[in-house]
Protein backbone atom coordinates (compact mmCIF):
# COMPACT_ATOMS: atom_id res chain seq x y z
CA UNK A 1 92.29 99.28 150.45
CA UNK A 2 89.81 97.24 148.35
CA UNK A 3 87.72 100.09 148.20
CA UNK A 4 90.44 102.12 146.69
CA UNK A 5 92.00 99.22 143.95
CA UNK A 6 88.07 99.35 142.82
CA UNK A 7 87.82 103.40 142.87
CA UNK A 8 91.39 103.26 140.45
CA UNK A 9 89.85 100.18 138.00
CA UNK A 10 86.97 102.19 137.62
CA UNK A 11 89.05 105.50 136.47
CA UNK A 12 90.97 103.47 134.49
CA UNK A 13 88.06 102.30 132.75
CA UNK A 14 85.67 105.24 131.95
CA UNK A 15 89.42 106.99 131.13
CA UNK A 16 89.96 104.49 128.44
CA UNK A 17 90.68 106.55 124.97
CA UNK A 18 87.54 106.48 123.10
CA UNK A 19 89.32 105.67 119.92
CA UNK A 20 89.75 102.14 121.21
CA UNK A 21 86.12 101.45 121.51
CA UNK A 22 84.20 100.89 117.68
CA UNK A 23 84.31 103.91 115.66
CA UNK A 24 81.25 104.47 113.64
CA UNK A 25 81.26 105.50 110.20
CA UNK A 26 78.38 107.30 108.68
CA UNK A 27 77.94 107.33 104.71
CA UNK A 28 75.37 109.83 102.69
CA UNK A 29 76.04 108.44 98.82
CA UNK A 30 73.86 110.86 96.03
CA UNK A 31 72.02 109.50 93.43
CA UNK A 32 73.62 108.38 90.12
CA UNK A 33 74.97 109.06 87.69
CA UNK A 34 78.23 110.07 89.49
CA UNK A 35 77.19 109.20 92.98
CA UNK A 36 79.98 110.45 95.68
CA UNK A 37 80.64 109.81 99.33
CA UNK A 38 80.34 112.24 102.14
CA UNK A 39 81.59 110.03 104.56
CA UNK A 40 81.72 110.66 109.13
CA UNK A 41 83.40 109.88 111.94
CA UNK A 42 82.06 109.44 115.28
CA UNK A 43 84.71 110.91 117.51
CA UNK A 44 85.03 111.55 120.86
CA UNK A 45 84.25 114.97 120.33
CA UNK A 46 82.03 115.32 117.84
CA UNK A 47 81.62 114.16 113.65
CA UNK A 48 84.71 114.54 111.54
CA UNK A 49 83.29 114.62 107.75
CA UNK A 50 85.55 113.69 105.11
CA UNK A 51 84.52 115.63 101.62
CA UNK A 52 81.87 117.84 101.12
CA UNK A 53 79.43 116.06 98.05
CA UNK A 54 79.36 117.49 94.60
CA UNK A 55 76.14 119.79 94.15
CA UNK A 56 74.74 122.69 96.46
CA UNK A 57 71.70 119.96 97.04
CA UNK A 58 73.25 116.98 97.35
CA UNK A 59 75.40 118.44 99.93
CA UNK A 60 72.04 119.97 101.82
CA UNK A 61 70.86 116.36 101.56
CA UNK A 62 74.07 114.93 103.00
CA UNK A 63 73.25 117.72 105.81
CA UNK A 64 70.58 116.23 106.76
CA UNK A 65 72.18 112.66 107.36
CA UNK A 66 74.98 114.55 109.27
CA UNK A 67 72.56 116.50 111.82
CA UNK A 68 70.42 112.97 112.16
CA UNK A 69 73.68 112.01 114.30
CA UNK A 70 72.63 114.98 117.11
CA UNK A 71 76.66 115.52 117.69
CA UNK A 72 78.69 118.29 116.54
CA UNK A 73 81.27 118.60 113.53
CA UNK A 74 84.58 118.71 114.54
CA UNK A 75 86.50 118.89 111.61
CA UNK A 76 85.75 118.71 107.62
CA UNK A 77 88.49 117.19 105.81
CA UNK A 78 88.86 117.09 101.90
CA UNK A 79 90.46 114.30 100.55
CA UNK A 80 91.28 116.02 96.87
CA UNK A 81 90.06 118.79 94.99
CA UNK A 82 88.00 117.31 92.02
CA UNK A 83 84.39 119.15 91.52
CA UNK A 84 82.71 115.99 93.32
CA UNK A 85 84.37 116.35 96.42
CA UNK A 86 84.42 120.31 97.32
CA UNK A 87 81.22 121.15 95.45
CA UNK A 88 79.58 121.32 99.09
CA UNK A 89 81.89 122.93 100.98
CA UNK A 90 80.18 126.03 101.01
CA UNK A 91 77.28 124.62 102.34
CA UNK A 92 78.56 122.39 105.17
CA UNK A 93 80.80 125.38 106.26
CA UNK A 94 77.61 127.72 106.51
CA UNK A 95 75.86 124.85 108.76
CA UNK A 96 79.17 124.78 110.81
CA UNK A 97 81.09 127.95 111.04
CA UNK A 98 83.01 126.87 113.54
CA UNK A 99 84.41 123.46 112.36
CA UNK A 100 87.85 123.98 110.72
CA UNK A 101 87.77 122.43 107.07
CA UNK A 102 91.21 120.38 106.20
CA UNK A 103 93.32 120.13 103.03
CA UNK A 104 96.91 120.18 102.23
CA UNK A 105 98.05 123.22 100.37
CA UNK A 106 97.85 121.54 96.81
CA UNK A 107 94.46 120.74 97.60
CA UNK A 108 93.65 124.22 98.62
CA UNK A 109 95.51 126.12 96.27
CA UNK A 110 93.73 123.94 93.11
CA UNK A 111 90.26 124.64 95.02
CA UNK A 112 91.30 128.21 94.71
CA UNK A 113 92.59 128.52 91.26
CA UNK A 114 89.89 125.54 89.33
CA UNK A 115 93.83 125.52 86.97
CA UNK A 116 91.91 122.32 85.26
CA UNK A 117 88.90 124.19 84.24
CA UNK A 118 86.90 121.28 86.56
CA UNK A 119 84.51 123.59 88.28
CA UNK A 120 83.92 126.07 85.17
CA UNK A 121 83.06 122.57 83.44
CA UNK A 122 80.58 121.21 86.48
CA UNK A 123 78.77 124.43 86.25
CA UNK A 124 78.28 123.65 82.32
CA UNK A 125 77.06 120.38 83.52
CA UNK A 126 74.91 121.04 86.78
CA UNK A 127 74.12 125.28 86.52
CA UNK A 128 73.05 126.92 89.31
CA UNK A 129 73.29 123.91 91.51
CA UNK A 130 77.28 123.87 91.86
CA UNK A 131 78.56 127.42 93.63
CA UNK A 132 80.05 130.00 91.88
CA UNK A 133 82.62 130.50 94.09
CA UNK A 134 84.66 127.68 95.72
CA UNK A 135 84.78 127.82 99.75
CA UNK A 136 88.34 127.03 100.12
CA UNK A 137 89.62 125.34 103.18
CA UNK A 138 91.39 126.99 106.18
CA UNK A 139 93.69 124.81 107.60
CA UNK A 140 96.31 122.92 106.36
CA UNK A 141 97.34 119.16 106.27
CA UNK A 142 100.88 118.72 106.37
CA UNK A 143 101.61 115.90 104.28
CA UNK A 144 102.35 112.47 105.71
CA UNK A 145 102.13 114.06 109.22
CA UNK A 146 99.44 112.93 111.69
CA UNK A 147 96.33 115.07 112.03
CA UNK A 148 94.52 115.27 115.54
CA UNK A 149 90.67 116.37 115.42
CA UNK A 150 87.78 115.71 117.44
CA UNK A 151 89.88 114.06 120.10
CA UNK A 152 91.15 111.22 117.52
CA UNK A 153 94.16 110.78 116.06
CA UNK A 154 94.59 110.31 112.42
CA UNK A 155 97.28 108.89 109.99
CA UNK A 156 97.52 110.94 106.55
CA UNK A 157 99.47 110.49 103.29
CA UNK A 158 99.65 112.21 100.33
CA UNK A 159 99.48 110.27 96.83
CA UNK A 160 99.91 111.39 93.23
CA UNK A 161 99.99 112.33 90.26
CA UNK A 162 97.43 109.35 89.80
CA UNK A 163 93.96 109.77 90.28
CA UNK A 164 94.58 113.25 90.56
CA UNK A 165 97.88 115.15 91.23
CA UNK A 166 97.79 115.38 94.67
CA UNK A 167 94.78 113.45 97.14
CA UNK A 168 95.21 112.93 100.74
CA UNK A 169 94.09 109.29 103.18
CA UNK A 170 93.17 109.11 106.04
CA UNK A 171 93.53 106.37 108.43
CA UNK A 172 92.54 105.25 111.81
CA UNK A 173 95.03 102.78 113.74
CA UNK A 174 92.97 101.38 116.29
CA UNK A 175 89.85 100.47 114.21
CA UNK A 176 92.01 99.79 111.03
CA UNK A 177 89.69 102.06 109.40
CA UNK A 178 90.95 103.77 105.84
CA UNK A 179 89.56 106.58 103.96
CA UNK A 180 91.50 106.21 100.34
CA UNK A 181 89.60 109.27 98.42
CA UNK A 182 89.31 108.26 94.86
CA UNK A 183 92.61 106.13 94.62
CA UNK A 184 90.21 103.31 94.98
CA UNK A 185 86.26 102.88 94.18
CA UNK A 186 83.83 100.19 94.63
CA UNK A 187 81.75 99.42 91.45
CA UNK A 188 82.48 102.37 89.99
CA UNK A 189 83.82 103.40 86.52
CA UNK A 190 86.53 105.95 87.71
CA UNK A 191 88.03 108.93 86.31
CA UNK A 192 91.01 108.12 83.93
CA UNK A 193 90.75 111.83 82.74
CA UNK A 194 93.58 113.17 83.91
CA UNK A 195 96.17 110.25 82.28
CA UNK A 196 98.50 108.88 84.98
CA UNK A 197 96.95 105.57 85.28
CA UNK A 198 100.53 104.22 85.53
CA UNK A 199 100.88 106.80 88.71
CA UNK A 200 97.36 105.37 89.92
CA UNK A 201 98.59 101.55 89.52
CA UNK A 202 101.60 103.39 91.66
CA UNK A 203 99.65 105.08 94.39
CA UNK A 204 97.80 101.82 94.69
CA UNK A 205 100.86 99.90 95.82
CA UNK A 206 101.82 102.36 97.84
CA UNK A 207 98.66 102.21 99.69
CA UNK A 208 98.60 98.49 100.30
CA UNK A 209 101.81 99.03 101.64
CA UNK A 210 101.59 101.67 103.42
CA UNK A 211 98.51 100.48 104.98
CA UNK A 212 98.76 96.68 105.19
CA UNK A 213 96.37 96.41 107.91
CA UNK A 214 93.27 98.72 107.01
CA UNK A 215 90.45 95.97 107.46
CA UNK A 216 87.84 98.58 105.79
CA UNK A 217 88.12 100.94 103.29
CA UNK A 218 85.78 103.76 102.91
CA UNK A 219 86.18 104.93 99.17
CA UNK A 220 84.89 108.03 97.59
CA UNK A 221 82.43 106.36 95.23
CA UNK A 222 80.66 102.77 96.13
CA UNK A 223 79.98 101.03 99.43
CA UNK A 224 83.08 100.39 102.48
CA UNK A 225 84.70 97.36 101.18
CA UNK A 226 87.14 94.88 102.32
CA UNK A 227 91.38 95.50 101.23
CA UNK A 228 90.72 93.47 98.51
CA UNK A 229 89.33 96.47 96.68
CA UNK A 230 92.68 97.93 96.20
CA UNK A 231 93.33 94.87 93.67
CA UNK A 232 90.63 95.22 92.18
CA UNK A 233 90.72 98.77 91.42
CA UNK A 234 94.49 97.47 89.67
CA UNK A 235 92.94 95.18 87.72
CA UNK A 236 90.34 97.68 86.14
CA UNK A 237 93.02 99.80 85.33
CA UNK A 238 95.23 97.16 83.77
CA UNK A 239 92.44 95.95 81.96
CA UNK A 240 91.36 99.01 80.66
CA UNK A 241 95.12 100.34 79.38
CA UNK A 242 95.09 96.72 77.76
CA UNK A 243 92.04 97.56 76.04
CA UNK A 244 93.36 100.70 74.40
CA UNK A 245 96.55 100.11 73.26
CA UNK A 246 95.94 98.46 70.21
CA UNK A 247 94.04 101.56 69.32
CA UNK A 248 97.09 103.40 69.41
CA UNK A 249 99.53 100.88 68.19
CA UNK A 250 101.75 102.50 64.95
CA UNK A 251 100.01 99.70 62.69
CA UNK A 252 96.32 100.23 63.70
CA UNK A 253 93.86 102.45 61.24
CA UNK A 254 94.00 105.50 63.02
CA UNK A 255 97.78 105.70 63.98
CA UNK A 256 98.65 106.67 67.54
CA UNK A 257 95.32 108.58 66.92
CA UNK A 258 91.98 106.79 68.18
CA UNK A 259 89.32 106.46 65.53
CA UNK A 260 85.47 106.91 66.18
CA UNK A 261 85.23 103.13 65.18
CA UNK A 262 88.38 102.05 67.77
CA UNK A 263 86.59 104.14 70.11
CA UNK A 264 83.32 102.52 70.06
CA UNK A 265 85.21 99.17 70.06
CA UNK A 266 87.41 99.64 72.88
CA UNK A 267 84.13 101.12 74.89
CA UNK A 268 82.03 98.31 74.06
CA UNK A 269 85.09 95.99 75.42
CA UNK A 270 85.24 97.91 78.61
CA UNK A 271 81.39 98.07 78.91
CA UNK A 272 81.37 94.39 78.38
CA UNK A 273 84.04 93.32 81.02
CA UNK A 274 82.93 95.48 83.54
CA UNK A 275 79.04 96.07 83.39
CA UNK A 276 76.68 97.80 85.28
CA UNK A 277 79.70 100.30 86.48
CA UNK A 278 78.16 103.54 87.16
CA UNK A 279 80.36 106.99 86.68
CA UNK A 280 81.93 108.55 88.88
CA UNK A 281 81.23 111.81 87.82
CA UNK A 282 78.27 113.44 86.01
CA UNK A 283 79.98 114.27 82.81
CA UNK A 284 78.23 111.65 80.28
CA UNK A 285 80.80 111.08 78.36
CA UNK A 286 83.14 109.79 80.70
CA UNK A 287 84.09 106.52 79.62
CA UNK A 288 84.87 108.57 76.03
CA UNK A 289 87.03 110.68 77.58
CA UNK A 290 88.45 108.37 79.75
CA UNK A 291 89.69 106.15 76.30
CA UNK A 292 90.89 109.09 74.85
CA UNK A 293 93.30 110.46 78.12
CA UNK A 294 94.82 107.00 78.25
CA UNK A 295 95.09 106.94 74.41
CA UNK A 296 97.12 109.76 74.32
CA UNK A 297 99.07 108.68 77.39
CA UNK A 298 99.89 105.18 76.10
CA UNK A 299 101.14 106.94 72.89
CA UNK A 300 103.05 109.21 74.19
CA UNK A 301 104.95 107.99 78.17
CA UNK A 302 107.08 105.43 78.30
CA UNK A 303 105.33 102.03 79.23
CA UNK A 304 104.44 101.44 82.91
């Protein structure tokens, strides 16, 4: 009999759901300017990536850091469709034919169409290095429905119009791991381009509450970081609508238009609360696009 209890505590043991034990998290972060994320997880069967890196090279480089695990890819999921973040597909897809990639249909269908121009602008910006045509993923994420891959179970939700119009998290229960996409960055100067930053300050309460115990958060841009970057990514955003409205207030020089003087004052203002914040994206003149998508936003939606 005491034979037996030992033969069952040892099942019970080696049985145990690998998810429970620590889930490693490997990072590959290109170069700046516009440094991105192509973040893995160490399943129990096999590497689930999460985004794909901007350029045809930085994603051969993040290739590299992905086969330096020695396990297969289970899964590729893409957490939004912005040039950064699907650039790569391609080339992780060719290295691993067999892994199905992830998206929701939004996701897919905007890889598919580029109805932003985002891709036809990247190629402006990085030629021959970003594909000419977009891999677009094969299987869909249903949104706010559970996804299993590589023998783990993960949360999703959808989010938007904020950062983008529609991006996808991912989280991991047991480890309290969260994968936000953009909807939060560490360090970064993000991407206001778009003009919902009152849907971002949104999506970002949703995602404290609908996450309230994520311990780490993997963002797309910057290092894993503790909850507390969800606050701050408010703040920057707060801050930085602060900044421009006056620029767009009925009694300043240009009107509800922003002049090349309120421009260079509001950028200096942001430059000087926040230094030493990289871009997100390649485009050099982000942070002058950036003031000029909330600009128009501020003069033109209703007030947060």
């Amino acid at each position: 009999m005491r034979k037996l209890v030992i033969t069952v505590l040892l099942l019970v043991l080696t049985a145990a759901p690998a998810a429970a034990r620590p889930l490693d998290v490997g990072r590959y972060a290109s170069p700046n300017p516009g440094s991105v994320n192509v973040l893995w997880i160490s399943a129990p069967r096999g590497l689930i990536v999460i985004d794909s890196g901007r350029t045809l090279s930085e994603a051969s480089n993040a290739l590299k850091a992905i086969r330096a695990a020695r396990r297969p890819v289970a899964a590729i999921l893409i957490t939004h469709a912005h040039p950064d973040h699907v650039g790569g597909l391609g080339v992780l897809h060719e290295a691993f034919p067999t892994a199905p990639m992830y998206a929701t249909a939004a996701t897919a269908e905007e890889i598919r169409t580029d109805s932003k121009g985002f891709y036809e602008l990247t190629r402006e910006i990085e030629h021959d290095n970003y594909p000419k045509t977009m891999t677009v993923p094969d299987h869909v994420i249903q949104p706010n429905q559970p996804l299993f891959v590589g023998g783990l179970r993960l949360e999703t939700a959808e989010f938007g119009p904020g950062e983008t119009d529609a991006e996808t998290v991912f989280y991991e229960p047991l480890t309290h791991k969260l994968f936000p996409g953009d909807i939060v960055s560490n360090h970064m100067t993000p991407a206001l381009l778009e003009a919902h930053t009152c849907g971002w300050l949104t999506d970002l309460d949703r995602l404290r509450d609908r996450f309230p115990y994520a311990a780490t958060l993997y963002p797309g841009h910057g290092a894993p970081g503790s909850p507390s970057l969800i606050a701050h990514q408010k703040r920057y955003i707060k801050d930085f609508r602060a900044l421009v409205a006056p620029a767009v207030a009925p009694s300043s020089p240009g009107g509800t238009t922003v002049t090349p003087e309120e421009l260079a004052t509001v950028k200096a203002q942001v430059e000087a609360k926040y230094p030493d914040y990289p871009n997100v994206a390649s485009l050099p003149t982000l942070m002058d696009v950036n003031i000029t998508a909330v600009a128009h936003e501020i003069a033109t939606d209703a007030p947060c």
